[in-house]
C-alpha atoms as a PDB file:
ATOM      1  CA  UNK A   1     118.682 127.429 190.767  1.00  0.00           C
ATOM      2  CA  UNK A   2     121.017 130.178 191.442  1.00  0.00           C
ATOM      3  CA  UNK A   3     118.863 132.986 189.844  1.00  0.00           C
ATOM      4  CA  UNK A   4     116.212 131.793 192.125  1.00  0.00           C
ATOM      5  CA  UNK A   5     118.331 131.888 195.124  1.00  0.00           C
ATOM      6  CA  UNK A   6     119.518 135.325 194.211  1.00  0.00           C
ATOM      7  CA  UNK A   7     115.838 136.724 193.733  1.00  0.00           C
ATOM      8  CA  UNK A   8     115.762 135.077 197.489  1.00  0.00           C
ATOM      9  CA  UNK A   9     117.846 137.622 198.431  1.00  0.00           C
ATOM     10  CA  UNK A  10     120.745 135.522 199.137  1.00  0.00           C
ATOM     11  CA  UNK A  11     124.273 136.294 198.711  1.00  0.00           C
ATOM     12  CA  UNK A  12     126.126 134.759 195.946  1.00  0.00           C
ATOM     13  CA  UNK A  13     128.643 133.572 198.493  1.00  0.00           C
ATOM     14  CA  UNK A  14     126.242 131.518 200.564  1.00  0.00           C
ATOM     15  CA  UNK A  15     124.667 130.211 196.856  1.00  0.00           C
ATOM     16  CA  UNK A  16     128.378 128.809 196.300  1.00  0.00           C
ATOM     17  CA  UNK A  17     128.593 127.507 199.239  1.00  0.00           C
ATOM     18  CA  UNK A  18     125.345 125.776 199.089  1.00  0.00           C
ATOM     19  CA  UNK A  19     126.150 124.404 195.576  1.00  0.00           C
ATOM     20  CA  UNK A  20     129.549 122.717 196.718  1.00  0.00           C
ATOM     21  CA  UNK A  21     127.350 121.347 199.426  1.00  0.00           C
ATOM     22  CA  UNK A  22     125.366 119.302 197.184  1.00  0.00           C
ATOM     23  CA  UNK A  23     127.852 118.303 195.024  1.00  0.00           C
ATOM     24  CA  UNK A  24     130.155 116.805 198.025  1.00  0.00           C
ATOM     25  CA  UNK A  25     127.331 115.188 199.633  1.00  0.00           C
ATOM     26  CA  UNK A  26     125.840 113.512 196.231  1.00  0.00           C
ATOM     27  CA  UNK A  27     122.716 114.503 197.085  1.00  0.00           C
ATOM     28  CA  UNK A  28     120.202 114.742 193.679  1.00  0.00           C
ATOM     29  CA  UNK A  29     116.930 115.774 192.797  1.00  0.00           C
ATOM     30  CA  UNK A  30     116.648 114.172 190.039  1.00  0.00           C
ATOM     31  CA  UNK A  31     114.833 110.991 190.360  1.00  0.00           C
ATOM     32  CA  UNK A  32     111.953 108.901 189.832  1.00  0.00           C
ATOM     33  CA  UNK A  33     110.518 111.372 188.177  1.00  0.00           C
ATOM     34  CA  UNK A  34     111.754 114.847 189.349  1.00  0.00           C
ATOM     35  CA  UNK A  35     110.400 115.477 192.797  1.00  0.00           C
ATOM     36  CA  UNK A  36     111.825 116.694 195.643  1.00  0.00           C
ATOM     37  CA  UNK A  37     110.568 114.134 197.566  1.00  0.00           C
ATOM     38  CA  UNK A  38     112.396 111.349 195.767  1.00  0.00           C
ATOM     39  CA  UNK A  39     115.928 112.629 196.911  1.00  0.00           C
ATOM     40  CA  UNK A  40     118.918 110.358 195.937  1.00  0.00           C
ATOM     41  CA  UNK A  41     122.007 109.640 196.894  1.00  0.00           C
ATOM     42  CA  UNK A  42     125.785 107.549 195.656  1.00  0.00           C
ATOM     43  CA  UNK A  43     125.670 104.450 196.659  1.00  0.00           C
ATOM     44  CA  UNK A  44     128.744 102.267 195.791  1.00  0.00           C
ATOM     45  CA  UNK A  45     128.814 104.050 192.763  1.00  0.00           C
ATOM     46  CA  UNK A  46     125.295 103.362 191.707  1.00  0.00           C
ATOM     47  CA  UNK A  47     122.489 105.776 192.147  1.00  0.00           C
ATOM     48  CA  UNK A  48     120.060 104.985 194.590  1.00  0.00           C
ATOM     49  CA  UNK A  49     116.246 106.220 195.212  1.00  0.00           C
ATOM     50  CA  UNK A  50     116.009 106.952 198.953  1.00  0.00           C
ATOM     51  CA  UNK A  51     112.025 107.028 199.023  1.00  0.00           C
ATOM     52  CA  UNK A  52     111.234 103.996 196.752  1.00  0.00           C
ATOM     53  CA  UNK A  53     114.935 102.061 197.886  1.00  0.00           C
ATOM     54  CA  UNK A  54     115.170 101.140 193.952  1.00  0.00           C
ATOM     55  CA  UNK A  55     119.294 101.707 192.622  1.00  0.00           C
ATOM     56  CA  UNK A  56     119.886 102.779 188.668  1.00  0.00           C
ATOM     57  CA  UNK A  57     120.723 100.156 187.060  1.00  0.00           C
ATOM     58  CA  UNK A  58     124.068 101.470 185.352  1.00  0.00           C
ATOM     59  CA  UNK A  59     127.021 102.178 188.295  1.00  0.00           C
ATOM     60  CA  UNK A  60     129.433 104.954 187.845  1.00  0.00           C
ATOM     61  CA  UNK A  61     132.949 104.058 185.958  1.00  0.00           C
ATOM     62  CA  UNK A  62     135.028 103.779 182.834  1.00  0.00           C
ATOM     63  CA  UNK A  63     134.259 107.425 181.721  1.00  0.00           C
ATOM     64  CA  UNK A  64     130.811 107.171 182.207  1.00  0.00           C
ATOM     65  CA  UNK A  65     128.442 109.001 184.733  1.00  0.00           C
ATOM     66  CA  UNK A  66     125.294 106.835 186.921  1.00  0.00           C
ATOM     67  CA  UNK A  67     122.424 106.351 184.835  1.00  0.00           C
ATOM     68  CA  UNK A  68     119.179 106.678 186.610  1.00  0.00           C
ATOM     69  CA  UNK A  69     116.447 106.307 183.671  1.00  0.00           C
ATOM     70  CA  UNK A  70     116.451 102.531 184.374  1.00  0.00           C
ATOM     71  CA  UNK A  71     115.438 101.337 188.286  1.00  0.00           C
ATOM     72  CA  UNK A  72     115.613  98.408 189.895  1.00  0.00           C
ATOM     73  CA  UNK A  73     116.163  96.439 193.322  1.00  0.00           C
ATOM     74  CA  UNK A  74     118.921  95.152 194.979  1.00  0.00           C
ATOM     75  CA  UNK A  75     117.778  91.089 193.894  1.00  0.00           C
ATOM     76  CA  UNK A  76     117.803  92.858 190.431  1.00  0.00           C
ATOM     77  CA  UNK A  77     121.484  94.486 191.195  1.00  0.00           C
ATOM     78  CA  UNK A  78     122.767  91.275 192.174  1.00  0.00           C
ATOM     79  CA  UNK A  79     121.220  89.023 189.435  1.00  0.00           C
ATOM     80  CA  UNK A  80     122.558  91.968 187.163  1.00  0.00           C
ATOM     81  CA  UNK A  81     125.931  92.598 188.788  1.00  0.00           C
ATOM     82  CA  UNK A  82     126.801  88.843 190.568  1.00  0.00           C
ATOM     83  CA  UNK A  83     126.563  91.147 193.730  1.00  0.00           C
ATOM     84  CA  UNK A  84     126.590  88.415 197.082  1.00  0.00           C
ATOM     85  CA  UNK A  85     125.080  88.735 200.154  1.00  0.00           C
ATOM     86  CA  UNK A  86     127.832  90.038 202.278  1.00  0.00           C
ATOM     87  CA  UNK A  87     128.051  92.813 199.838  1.00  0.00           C
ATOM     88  CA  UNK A  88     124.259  93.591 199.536  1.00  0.00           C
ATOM     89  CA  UNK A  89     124.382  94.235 203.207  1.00  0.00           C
ATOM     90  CA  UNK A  90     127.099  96.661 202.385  1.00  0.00           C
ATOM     91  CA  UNK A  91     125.213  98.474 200.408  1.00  0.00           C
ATOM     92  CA  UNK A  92     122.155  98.544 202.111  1.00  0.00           C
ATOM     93  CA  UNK A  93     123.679  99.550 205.102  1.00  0.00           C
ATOM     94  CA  UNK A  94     125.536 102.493 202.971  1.00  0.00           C
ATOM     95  CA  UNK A  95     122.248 103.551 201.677  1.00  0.00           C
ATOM     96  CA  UNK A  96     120.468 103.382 205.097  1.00  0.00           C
ATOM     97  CA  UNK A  97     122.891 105.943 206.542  1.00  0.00           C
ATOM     98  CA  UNK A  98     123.236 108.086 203.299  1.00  0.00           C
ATOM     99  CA  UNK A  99     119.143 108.398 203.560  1.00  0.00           C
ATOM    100  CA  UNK A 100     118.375 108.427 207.421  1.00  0.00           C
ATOM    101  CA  UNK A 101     117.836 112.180 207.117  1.00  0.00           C
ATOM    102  CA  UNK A 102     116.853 112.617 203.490  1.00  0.00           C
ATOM    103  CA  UNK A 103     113.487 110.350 202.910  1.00  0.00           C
ATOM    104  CA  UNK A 104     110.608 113.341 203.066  1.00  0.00           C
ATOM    105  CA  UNK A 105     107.865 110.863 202.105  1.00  0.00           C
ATOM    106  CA  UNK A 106     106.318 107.392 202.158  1.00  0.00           C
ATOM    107  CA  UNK A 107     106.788 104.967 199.364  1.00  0.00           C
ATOM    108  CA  UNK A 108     104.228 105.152 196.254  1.00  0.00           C
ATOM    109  CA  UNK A 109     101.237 102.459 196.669  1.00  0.00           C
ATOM    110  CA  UNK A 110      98.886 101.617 193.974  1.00  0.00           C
ATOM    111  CA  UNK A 111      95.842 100.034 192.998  1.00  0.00           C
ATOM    112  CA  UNK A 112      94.697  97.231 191.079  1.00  0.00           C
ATOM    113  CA  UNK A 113      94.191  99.389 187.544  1.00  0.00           C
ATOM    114  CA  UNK A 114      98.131 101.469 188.508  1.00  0.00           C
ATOM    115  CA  UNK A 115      96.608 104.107 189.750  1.00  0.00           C
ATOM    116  CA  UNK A 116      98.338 106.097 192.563  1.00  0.00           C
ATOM    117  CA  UNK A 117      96.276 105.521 196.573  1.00  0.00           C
ATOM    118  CA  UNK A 118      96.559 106.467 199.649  1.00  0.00           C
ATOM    119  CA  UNK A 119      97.460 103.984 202.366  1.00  0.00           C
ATOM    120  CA  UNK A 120      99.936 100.920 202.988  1.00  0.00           C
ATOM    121  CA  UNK A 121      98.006  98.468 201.388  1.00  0.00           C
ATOM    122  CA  UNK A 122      98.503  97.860 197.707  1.00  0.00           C
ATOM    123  CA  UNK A 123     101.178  97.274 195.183  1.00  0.00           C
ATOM    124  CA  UNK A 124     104.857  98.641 195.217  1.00  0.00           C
ATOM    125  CA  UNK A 125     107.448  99.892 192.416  1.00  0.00           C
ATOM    126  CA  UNK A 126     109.432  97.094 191.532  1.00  0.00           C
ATOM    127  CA  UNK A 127     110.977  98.476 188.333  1.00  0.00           C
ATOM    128  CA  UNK A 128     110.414 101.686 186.624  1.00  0.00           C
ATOM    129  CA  UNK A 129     112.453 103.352 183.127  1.00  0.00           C
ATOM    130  CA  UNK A 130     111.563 106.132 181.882  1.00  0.00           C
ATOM    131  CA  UNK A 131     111.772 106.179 177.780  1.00  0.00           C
ATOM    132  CA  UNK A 132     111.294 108.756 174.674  1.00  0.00           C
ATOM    133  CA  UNK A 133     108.527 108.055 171.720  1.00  0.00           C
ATOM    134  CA  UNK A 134     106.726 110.352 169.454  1.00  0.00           C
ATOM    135  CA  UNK A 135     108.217 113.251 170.927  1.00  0.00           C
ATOM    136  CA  UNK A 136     106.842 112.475 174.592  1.00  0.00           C
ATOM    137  CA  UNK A 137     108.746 111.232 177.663  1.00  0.00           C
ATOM    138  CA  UNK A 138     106.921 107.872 179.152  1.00  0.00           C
ATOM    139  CA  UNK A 139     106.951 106.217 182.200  1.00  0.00           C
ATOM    140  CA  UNK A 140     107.194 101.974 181.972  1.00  0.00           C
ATOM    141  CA  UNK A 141     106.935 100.743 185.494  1.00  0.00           C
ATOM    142  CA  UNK A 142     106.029  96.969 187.115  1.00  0.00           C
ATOM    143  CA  UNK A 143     104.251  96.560 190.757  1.00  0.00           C
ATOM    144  CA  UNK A 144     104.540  94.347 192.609  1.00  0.00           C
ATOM    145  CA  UNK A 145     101.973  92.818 195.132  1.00  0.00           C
ATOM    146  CA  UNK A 146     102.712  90.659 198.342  1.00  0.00           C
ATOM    147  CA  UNK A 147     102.229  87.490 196.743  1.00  0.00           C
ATOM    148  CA  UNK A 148     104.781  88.086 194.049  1.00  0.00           C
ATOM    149  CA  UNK A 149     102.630  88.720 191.108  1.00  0.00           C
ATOM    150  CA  UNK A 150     103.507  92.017 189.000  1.00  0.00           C
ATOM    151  CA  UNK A 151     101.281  94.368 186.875  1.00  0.00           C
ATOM    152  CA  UNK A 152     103.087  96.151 184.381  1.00  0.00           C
ATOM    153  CA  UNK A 153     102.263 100.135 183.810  1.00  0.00           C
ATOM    154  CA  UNK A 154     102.494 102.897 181.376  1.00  0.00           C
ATOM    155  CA  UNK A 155     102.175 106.924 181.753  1.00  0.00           C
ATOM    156  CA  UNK A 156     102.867 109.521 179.948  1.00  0.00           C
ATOM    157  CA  UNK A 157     103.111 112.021 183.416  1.00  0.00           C
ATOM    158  CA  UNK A 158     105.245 110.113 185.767  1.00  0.00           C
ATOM    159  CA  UNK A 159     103.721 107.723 187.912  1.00  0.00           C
ATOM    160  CA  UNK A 160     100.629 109.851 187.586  1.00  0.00           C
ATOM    161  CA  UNK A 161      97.476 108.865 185.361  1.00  0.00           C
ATOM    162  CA  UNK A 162      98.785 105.599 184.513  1.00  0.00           C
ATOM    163  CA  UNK A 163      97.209 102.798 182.861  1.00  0.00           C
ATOM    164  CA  UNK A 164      97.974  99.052 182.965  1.00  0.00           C
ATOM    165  CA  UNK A 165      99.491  96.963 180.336  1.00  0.00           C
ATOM    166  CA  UNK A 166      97.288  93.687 179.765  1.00  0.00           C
ATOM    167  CA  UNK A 167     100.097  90.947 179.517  1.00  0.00           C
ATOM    168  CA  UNK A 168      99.297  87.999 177.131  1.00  0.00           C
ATOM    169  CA  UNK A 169     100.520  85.539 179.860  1.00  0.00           C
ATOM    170  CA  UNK A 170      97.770  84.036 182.204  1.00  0.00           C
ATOM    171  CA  UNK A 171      98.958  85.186 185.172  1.00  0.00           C
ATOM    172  CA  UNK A 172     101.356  87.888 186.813  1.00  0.00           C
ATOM    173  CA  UNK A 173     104.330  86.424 187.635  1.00  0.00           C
ATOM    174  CA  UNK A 174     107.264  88.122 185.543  1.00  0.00           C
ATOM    175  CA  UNK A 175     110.785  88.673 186.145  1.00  0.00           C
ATOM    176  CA  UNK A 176     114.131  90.200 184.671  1.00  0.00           C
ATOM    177  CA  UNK A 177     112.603  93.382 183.020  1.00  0.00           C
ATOM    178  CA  UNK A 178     115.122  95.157 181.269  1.00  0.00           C
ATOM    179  CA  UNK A 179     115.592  97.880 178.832  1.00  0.00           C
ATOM    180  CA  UNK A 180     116.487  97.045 175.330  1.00  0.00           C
ATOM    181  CA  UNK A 181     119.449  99.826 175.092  1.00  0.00           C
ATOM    182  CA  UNK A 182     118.170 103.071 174.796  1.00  0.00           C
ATOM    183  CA  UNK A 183     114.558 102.236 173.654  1.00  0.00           C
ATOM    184  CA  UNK A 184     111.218 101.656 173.977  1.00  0.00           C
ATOM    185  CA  UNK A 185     111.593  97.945 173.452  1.00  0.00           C
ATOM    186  CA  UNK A 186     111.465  96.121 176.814  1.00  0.00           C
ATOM    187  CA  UNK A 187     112.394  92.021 177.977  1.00  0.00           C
ATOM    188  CA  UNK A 188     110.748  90.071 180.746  1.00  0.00           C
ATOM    189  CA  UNK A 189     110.687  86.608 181.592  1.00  0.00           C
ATOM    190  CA  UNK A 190     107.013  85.199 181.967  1.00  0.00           C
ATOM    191  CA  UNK A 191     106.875  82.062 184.479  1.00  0.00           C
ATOM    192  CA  UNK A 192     103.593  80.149 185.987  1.00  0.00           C
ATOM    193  CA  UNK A 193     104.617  79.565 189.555  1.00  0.00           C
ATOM    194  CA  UNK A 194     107.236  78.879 191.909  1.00  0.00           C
ATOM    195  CA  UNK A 195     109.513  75.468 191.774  1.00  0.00           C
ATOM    196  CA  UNK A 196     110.626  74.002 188.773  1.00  0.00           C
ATOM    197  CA  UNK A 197     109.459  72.219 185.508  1.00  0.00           C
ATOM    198  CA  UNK A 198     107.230  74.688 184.101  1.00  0.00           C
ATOM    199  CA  UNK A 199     107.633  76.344 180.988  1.00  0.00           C
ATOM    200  CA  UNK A 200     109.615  79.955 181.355  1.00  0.00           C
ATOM    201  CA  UNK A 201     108.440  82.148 178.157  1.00  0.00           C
ATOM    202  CA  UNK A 202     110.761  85.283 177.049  1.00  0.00           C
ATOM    203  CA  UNK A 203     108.459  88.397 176.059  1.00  0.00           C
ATOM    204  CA  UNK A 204     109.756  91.746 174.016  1.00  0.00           C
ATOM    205  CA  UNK A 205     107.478  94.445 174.520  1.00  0.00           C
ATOM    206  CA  UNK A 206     107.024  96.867 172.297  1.00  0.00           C
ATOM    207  CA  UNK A 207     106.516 100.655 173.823  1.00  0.00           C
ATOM    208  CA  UNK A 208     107.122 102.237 170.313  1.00  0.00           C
ATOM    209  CA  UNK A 209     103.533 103.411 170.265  1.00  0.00           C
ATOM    210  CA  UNK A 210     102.492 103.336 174.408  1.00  0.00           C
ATOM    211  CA  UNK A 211      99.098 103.061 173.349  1.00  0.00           C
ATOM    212  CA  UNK A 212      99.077 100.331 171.518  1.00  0.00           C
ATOM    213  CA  UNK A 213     101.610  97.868 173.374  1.00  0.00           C
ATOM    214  CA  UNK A 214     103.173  94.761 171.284  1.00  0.00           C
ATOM    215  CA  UNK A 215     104.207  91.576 172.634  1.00  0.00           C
ATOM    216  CA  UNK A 216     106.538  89.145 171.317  1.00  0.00           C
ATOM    217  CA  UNK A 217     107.612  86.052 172.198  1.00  0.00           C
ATOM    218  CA  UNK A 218     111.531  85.331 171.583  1.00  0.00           C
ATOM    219  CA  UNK A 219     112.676  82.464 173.641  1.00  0.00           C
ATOM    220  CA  UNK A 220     110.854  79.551 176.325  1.00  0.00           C
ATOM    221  CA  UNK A 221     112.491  76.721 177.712  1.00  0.00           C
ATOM    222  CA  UNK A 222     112.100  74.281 180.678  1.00  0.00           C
ATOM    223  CA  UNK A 223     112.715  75.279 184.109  1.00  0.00           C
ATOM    224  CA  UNK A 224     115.182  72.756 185.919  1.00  0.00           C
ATOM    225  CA  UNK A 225     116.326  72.897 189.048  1.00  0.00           C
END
């Protein structure tokens, strides 16, 4: 950045300055993937993705830094972290003010086959992690539609030129995704419908070779009330 600024013609006083800037503000470019126009910002130590309002999973502390390669939403954060209500306002009253001035476009919408459209109507980001295989960075990402079914998604550009994942399970109502460490192994939870006393299946999925996706099941049980 600064040899750029310099072949701007600017000073390397101002550059300094601009640098401490962006370090005391928190302000980051590097995001969901790395465009400008999904800026982020600290949030209560977690990272947090002003355009898409998805928070890295992993919050700042004991020695280590925010990890961003793993996104998901605050019902995620507070499943994940026992985070309660009063304190999910908090945060997304923090984040609100943190990215009044910073969100420079509208939230990613897709299509039925995760492709990227224009317009309001379609399905959201719900989880995305980005992941290394065969010497390749990949994109794994679930969206969401309005009646709480999920697709699940795979590109190897981003969110760009993806292509879905066809899930063994009926229909598209999953839940919990998660990151097996620092893999290309994902979990999920696989459940019919709303309610309880329906069968709840646990799914690995396999992202070793993104072309050819494998699905196991580890774990079902009952769901009770």
């Amino acid at each position: 950045m600064n040899d750029f600024l310099e072949l701007m013609g600017i000073p390397p006083i101002a550059i300094s300055l601009f640098v401490v800037t962006l370090a005391v503000t928190g302000l980051s470019f590097s995001a969901i993937p790395a465009h400008s126009e999904d800026k982020t910002v600290q949030v209560s130590g977690y990272i947090y993705n002003c355009r898409e309002g998805l928070f890295g999973r992993k919050k700042a502390g004991h020695g280590h830094k925010a990890d961003h390669s793993e996104w998901i939403t605050i019902h995620g954060l507070m499943q994940q972290d026992g985070i309660i209500s009063a304190q999910k306002e908090s945060i997304l009253q923090e984040a609100g003010v943190k990215c009044r001035d910073n969100i420079k476009a509208k939230k990613r919408v897709f299509g039925d086959e995760c492709q990227l459209i224009s317009g309001d109507m379609g399905w959201g980001i719900e989880y995305a992690s980005s992941f290394n295989v065969r010497a390749g960075e990949y994109m794994f990402f679930a969206i969401r539609f309005n009646d709480g079914s999920r697709k699940l998604c795979v590109s190897s550009n981003g969110f760009e030129n993806a292509s879905v994942i066809n899930n063994p399970a009926a229909s598209g109502f999953l839940r919990k995704l998660s990151r097996s460490s620092d893999s290309a192994i994902f979990e999920y939870e696989y459940h019919p419908g709303n309610g309880w006393g329906y069968e709840v299946k646990k799914y690995t999925l396999d992202l070793s070779n993104p072309e050819r996706p494998e699905f196991s099941v580890i774990d079902s049980w009952i769901q009770r009330r």
